[in-house]
Each structure stands twice: as C-alpha cells, then as structure tokens.
N, C-alpha and C. Protein backbone atom coordinates (compact mmCIF):
# COMPACT_ATOMS: atom_id res chain seq x y z
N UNK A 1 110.37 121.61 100.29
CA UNK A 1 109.55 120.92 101.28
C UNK A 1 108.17 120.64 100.68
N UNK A 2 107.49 119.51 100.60
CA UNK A 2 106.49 119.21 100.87
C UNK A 2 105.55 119.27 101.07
N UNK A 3 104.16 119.78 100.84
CA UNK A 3 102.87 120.07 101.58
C UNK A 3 101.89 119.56 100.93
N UNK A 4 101.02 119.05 101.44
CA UNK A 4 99.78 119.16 100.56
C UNK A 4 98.44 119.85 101.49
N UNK A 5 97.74 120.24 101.06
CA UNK A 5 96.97 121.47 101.57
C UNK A 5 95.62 120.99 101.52
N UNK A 6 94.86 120.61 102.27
CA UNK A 6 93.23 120.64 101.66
C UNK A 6 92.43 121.49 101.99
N UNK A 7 90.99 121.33 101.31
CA UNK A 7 89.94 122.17 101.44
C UNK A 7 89.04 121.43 101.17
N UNK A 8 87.41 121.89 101.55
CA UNK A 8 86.30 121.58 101.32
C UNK A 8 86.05 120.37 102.78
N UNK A 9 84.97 119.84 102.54
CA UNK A 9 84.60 119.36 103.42
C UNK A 9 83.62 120.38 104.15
N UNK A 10 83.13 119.33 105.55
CA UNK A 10 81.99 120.35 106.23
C UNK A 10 80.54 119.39 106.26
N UNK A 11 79.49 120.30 107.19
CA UNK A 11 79.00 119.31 107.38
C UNK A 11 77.71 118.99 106.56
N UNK A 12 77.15 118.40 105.55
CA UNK A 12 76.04 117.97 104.79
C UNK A 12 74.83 117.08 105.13
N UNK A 13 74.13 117.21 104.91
CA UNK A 13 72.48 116.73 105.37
C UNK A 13 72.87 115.18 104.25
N UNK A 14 72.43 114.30 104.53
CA UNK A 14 72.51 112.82 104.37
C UNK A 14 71.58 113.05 102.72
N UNK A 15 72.60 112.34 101.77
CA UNK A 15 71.97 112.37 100.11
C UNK A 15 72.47 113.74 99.38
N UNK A 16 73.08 114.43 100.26
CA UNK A 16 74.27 115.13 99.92
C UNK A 16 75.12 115.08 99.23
N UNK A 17 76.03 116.52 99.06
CA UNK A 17 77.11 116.00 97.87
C UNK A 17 78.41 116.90 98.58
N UNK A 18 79.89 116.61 98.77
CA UNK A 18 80.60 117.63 99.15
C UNK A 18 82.10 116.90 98.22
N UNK A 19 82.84 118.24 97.75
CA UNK A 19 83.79 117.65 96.94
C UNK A 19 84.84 118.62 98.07
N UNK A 20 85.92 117.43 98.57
CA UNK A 20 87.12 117.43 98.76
C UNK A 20 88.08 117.86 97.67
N UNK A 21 89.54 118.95 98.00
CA UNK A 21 90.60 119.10 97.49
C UNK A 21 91.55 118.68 98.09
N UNK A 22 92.73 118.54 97.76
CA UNK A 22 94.06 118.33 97.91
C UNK A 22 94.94 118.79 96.92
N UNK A 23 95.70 120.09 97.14
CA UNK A 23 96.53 120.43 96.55
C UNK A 23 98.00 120.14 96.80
N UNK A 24 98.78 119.68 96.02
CA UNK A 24 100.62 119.91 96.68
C UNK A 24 101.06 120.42 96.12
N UNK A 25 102.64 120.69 97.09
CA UNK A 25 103.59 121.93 96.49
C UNK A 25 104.94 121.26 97.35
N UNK A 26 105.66 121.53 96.31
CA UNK A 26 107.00 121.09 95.93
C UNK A 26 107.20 119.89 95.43
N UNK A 27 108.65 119.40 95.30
CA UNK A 27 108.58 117.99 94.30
C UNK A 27 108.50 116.93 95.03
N UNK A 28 107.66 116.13 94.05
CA UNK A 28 107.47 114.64 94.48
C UNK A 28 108.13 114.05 93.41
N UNK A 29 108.88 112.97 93.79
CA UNK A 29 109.52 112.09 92.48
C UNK A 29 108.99 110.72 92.74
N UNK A 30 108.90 110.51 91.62
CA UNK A 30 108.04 108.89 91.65
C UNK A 30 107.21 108.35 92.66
N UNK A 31 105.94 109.44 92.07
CA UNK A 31 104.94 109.32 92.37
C UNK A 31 104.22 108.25 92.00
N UNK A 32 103.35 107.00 93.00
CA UNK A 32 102.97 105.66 92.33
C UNK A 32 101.21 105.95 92.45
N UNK A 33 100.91 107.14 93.67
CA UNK A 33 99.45 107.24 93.87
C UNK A 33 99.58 108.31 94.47
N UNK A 34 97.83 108.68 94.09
CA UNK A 34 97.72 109.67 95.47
C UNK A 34 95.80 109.33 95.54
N UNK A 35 95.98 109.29 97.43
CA UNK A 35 95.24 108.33 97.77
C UNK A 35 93.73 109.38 98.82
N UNK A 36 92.95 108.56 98.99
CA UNK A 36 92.39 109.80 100.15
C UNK A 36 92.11 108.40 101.30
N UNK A 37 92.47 108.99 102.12
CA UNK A 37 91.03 107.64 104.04
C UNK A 37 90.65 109.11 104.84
N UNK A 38 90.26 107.68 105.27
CA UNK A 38 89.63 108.26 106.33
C UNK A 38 89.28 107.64 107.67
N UNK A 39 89.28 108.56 108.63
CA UNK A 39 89.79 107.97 110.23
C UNK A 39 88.27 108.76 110.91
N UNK A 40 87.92 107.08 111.59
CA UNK A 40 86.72 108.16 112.94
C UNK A 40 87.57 107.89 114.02
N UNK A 41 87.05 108.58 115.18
CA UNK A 41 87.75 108.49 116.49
C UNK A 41 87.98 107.03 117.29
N UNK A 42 89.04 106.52 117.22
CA UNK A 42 89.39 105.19 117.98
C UNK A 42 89.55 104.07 116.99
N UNK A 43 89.13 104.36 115.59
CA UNK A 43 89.62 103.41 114.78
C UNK A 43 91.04 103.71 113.94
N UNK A 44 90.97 102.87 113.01
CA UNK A 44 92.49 102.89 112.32
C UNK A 44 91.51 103.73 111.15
N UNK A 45 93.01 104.38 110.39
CA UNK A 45 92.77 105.41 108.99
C UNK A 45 92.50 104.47 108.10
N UNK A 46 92.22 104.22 106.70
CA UNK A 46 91.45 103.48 105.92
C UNK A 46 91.34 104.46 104.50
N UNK A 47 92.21 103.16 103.85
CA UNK A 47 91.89 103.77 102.61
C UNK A 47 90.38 103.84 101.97
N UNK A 48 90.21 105.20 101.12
CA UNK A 48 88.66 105.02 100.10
C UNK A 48 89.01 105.02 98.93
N UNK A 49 90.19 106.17 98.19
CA UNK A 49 89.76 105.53 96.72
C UNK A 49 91.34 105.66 96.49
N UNK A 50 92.02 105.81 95.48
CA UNK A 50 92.94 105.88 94.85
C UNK A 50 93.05 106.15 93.54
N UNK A 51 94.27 106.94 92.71
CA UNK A 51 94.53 107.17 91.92
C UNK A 51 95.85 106.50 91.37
N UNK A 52 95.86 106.12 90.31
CA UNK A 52 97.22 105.52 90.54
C UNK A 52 98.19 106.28 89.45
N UNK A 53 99.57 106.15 89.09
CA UNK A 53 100.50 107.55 88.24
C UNK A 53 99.99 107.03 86.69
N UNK A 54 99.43 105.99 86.34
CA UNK A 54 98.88 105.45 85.03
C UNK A 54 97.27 105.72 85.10
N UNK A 55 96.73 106.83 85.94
CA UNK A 55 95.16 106.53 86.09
C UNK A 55 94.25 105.78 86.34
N UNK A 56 94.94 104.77 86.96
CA UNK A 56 93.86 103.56 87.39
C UNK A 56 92.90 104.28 88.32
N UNK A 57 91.69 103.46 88.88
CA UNK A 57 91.46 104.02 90.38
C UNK A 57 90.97 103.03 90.94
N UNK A 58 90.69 103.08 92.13
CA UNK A 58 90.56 102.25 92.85
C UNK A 58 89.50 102.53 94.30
N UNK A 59 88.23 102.03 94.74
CA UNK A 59 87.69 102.51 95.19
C UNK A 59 87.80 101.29 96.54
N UNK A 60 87.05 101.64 97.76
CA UNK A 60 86.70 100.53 99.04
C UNK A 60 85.02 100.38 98.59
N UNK A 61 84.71 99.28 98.39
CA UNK A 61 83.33 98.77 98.03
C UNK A 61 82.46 99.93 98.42
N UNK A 62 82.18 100.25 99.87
CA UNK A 62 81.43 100.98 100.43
C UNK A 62 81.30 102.65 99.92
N UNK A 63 81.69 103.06 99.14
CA UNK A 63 81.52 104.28 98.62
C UNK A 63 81.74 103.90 96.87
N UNK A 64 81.98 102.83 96.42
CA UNK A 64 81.30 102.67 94.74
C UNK A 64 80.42 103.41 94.48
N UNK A 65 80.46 103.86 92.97
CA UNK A 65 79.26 104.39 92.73
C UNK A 65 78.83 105.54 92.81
N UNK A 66 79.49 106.08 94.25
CA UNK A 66 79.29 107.24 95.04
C UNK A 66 80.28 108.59 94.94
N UNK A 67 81.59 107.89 95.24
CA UNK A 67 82.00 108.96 95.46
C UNK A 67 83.47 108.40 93.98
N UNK A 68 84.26 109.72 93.64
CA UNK A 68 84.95 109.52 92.01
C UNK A 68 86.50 110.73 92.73
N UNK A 69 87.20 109.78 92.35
CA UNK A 69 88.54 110.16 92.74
C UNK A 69 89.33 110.71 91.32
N UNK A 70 89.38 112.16 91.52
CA UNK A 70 90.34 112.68 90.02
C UNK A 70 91.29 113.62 90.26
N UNK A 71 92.13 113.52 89.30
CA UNK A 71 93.30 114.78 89.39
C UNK A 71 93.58 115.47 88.57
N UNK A 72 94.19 116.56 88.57
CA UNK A 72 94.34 117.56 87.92
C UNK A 72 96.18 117.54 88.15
N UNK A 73 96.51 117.15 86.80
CA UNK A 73 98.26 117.04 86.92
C UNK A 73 99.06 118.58 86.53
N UNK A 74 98.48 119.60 86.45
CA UNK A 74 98.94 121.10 85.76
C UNK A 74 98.90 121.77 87.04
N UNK A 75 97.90 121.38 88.34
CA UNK A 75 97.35 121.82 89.43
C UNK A 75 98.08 121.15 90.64
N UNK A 76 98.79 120.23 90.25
CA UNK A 76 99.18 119.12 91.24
C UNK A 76 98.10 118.76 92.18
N UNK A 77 97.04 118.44 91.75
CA UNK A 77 95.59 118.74 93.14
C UNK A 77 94.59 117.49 92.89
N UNK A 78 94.61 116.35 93.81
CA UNK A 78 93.94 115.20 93.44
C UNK A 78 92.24 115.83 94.42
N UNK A 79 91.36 115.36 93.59
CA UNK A 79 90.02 115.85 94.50
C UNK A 79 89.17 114.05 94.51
N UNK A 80 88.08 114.58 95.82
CA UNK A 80 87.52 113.32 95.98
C UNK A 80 86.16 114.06 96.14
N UNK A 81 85.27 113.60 94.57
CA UNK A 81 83.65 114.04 94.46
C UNK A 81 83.17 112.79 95.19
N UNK A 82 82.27 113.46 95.71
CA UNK A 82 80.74 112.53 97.11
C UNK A 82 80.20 112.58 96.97
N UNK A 83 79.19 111.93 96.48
CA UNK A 83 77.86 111.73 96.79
C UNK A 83 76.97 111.05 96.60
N UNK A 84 75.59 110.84 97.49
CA UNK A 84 74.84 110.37 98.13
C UNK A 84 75.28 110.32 99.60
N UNK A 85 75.94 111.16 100.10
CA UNK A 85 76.46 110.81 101.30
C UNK A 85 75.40 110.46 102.20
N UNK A 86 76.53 109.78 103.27
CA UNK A 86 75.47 108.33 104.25
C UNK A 86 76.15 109.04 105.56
N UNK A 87 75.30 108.75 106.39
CA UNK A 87 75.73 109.17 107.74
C UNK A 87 77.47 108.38 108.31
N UNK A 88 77.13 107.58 107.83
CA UNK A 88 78.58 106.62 107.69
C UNK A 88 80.05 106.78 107.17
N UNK A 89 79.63 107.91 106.75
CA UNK A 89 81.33 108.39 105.73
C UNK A 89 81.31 109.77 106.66
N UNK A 90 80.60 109.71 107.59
CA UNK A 90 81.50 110.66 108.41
C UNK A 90 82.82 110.62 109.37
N UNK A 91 83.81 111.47 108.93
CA UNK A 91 85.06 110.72 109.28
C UNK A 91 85.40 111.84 109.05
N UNK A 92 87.08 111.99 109.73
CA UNK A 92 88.34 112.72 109.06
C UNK A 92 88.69 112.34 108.09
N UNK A 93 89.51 112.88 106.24
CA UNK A 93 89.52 112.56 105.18
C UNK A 93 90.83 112.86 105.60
N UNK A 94 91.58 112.48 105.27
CA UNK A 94 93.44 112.60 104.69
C UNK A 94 93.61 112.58 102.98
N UNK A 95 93.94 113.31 102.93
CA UNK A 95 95.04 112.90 101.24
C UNK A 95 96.10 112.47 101.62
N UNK A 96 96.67 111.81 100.08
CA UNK A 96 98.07 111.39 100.54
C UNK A 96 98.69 111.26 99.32
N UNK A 97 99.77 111.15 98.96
CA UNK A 97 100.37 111.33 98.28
C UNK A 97 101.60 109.87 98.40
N UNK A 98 101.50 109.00 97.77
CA UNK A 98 102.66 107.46 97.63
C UNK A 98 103.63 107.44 96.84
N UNK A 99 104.83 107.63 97.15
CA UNK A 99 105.58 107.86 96.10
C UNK A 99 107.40 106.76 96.67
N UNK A 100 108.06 106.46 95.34
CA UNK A 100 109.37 105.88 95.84
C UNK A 100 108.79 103.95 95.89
N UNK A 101 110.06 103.27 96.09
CA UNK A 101 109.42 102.19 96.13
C UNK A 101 109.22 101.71 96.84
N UNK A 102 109.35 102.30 98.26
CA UNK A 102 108.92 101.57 99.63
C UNK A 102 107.52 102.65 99.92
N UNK A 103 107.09 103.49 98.71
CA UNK A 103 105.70 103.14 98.70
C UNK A 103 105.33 104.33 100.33
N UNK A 104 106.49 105.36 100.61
CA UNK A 104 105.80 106.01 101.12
C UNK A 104 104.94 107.39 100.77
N UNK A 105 104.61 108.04 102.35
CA UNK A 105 103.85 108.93 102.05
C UNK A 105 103.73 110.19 102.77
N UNK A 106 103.25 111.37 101.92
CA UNK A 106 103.16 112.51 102.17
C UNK A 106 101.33 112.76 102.54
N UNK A 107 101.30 113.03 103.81
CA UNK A 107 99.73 113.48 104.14
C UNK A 107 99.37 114.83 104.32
N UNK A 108 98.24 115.18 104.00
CA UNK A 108 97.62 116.47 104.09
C UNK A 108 96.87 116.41 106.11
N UNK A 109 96.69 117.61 105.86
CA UNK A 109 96.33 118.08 107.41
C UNK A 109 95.01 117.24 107.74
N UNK A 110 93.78 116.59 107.37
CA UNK A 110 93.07 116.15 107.39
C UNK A 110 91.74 117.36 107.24
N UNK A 111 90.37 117.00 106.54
CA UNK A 111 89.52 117.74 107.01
C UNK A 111 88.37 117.18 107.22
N UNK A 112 87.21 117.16 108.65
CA UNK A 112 86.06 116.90 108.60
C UNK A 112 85.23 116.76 107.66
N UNK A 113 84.19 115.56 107.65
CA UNK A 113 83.33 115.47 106.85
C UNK A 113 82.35 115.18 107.93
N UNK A 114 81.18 115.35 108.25
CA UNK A 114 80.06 115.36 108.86
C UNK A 114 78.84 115.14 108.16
N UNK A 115 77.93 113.89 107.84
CA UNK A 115 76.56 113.74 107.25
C UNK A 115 75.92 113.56 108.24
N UNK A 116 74.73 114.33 108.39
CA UNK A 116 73.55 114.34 109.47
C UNK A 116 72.55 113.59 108.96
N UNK A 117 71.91 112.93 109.66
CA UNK A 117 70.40 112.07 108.98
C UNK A 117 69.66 112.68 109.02
C-alpha cells in the first residue's frame, strides 16, 4: 500500500522561510512526477512546482525564485524549500506523487502553511 507522509509546515511571519517534506512508502511504478499544490478554502487545488522522473522542474510563476522543489531518490522524499514567504501562499500544501500513463495520483494528507504580515 501506498502512503506518502508529510511534515513541516506551520505558521511563519511574512519573508520567512519553511521547508515542506513528503516522504513515501511502498512501490510506485512509473513514476512521471512528484508534484506539490495547494488549496485555500473554496477554491480549486493548484499546482506549484514539480519534479519530473528526468529532473526537470517546473514552477507556477508566482512562487519563482522563491520557493525550489527537490528530491531525495534513496529517501523516496520529494521536499518543497520557501522562501520569502508572502501572505499569499498561505494555503493547504498536498504532495503528490504521478505515476502510469493516465498520469495518476497518489496524495499526501495535506499540511498547513500560514504567513502572517
């Protein structure tokens, strides 16, 4: 079975820095990404960055610069470093995990992120 597990997150004063984990456990086969969004209340989830199984990455304009999507393949554990955080990237974070060719996915439990001004 499946899991991926996170940690970190919480709430940071604005120009801040907080690094997200995502660990998984058990097998994934053809794995194409593993991804992080993020959801506020009443909107849709939304991708931010991506990793792709060749190392590409891939960011949403609005956190360039800012925040750096990496993994650790010995750890199975993709992390998402932040910072300058903006009151604006406060949201629920998901990991995820894309795998197969219809490109689905395995999500983590979600964890708060909170920037205060």
């Amino acid at each position: 079975q499946v899991q991926l597990v996170q940690s970190g997150g919480g709430l940071v004063q604005a120009g801040g820095s907080l690094r997200l984990s995502c660990a998984a456990s058990g097998s994934i086969f053809s794995i194409n990404a593993m991804e992080w969004y993020r959801q506020v209340p009443g909107k849709q989830r939304n991708l931010v960055a991506a990793i792709t199984s060749g190392g590409t990455r891939n960011y949403v304009d609005s956190v360039k610069g800012r925040f750096t999507i990496s993994r650790d393949n010995a750890k199975d554990t993709v992390y998402l470093q932040m910072n300058s955080l903006k009151p604006e990237d406060t949201a629920v974070y998901y990991c995820a995990v894309a795998y197969g060719s219809t490109w689905s996915r395995y999500w983590g439990q979600g964890t708060q992120v909170t920037v205060s001004s």
